[in-house]
C-alpha atoms as a PDB file:
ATOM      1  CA  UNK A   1       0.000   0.000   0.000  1.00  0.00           C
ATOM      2  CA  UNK A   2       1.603   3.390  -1.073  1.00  0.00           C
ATOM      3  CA  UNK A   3       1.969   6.240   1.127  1.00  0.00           C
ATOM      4  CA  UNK A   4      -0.936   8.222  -0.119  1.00  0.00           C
ATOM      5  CA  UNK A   5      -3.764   6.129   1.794  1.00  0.00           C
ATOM      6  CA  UNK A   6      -4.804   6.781   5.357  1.00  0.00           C
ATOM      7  CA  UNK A   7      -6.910   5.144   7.856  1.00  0.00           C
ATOM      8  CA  UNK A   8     -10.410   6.015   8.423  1.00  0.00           C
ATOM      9  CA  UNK A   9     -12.130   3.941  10.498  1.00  0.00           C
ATOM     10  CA  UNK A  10     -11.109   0.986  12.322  1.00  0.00           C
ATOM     11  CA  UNK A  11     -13.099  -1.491  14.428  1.00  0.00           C
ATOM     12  CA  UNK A  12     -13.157  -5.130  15.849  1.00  0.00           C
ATOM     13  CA  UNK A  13     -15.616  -6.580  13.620  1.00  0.00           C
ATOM     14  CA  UNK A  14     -14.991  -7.458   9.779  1.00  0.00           C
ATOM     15  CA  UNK A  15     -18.580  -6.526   9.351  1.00  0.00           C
ATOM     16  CA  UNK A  16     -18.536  -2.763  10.509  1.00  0.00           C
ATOM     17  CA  UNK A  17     -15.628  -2.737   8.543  1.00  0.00           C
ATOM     18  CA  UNK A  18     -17.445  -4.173   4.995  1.00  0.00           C
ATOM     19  CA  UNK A  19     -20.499  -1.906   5.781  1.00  0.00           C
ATOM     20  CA  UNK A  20     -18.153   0.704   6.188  1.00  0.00           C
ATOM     21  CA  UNK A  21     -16.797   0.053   2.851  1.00  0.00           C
ATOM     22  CA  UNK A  22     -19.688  -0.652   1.168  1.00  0.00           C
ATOM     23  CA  UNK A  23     -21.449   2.778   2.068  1.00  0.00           C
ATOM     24  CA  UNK A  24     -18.088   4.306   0.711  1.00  0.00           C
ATOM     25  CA  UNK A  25     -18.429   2.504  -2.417  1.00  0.00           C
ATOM     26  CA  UNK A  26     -21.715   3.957  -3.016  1.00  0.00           C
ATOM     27  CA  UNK A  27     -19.984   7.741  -3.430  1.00  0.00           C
ATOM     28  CA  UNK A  28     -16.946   6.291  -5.009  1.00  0.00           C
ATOM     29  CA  UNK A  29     -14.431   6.320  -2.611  1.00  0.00           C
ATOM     30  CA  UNK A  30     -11.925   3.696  -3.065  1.00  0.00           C
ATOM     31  CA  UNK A  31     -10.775   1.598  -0.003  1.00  0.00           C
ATOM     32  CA  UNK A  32      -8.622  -1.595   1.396  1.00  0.00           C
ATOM     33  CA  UNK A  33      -9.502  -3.180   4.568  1.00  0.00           C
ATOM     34  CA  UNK A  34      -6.016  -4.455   6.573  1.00  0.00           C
ATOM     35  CA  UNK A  35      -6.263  -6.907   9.119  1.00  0.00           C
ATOM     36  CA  UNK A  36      -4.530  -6.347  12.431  1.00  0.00           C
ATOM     37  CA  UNK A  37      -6.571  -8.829  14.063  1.00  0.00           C
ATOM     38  CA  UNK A  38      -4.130 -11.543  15.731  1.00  0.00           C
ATOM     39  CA  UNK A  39      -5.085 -14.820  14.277  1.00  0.00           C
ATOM     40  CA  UNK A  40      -3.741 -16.879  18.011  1.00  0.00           C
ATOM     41  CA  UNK A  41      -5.524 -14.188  20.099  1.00  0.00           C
ATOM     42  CA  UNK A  42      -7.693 -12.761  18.808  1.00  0.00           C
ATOM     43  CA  UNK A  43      -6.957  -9.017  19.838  1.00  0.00           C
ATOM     44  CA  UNK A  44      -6.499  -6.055  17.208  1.00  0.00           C
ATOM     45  CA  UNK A  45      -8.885  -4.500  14.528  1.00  0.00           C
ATOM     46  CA  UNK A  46      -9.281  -4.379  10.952  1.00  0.00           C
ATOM     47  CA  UNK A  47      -9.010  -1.222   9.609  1.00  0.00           C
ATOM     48  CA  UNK A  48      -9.951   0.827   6.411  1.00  0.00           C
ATOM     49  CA  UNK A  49      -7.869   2.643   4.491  1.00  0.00           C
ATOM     50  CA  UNK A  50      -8.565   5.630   1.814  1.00  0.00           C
ATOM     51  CA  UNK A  51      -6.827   7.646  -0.519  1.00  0.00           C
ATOM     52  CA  UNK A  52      -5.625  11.090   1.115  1.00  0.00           C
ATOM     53  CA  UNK A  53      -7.801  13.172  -1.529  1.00  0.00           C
ATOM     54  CA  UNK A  54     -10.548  11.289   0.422  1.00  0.00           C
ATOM     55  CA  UNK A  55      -9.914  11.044   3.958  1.00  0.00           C
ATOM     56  CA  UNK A  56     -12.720  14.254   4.750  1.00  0.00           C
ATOM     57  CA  UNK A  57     -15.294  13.236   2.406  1.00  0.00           C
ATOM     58  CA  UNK A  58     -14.848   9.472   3.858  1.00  0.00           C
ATOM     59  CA  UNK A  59     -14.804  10.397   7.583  1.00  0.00           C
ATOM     60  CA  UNK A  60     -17.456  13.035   7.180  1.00  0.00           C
ATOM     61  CA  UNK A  61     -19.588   9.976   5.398  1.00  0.00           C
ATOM     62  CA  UNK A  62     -18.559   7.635   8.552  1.00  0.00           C
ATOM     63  CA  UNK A  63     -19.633  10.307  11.152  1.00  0.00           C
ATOM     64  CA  UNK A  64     -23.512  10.974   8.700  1.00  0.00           C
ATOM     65  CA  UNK A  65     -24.157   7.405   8.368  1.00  0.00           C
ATOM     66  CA  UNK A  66     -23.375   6.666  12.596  1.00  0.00           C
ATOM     67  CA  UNK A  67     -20.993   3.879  11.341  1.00  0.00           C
END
């Protein structure tokens, strides 16, 4: 992942994450889901990544939508 994409929104569930995305997708922000989450343990969080021309549009969208 280059350096221009920054994290948005992170949380413990891979579905808050996907809804997350999905809802992005629908004003045509791009985005990649990492996964932080220790496979062992269990601890960590997935987290969602946008471009930097998107980051306010995307976290403004987040904050609307109660996400």
């Amino acid at each position: 992942m280059s350096e221009n994409w920054q994290k948005v929104y992170s949380h413990t569930y891979i579905h808050r994450i996907e809804i997350a995305r999905a809802v992005l997708k629908e004003y045509d922000i791009d985005s990649v889901v990492v996964n932080n989450k220790d496979s062992a343990y269990l601890f960590g969080e997935f987290e969602l990544y946008v471009n930097a021309d998107d980051v306010l549009q995307a976290k403004q969208i987040i904050l609307t939508k109660k996400l």
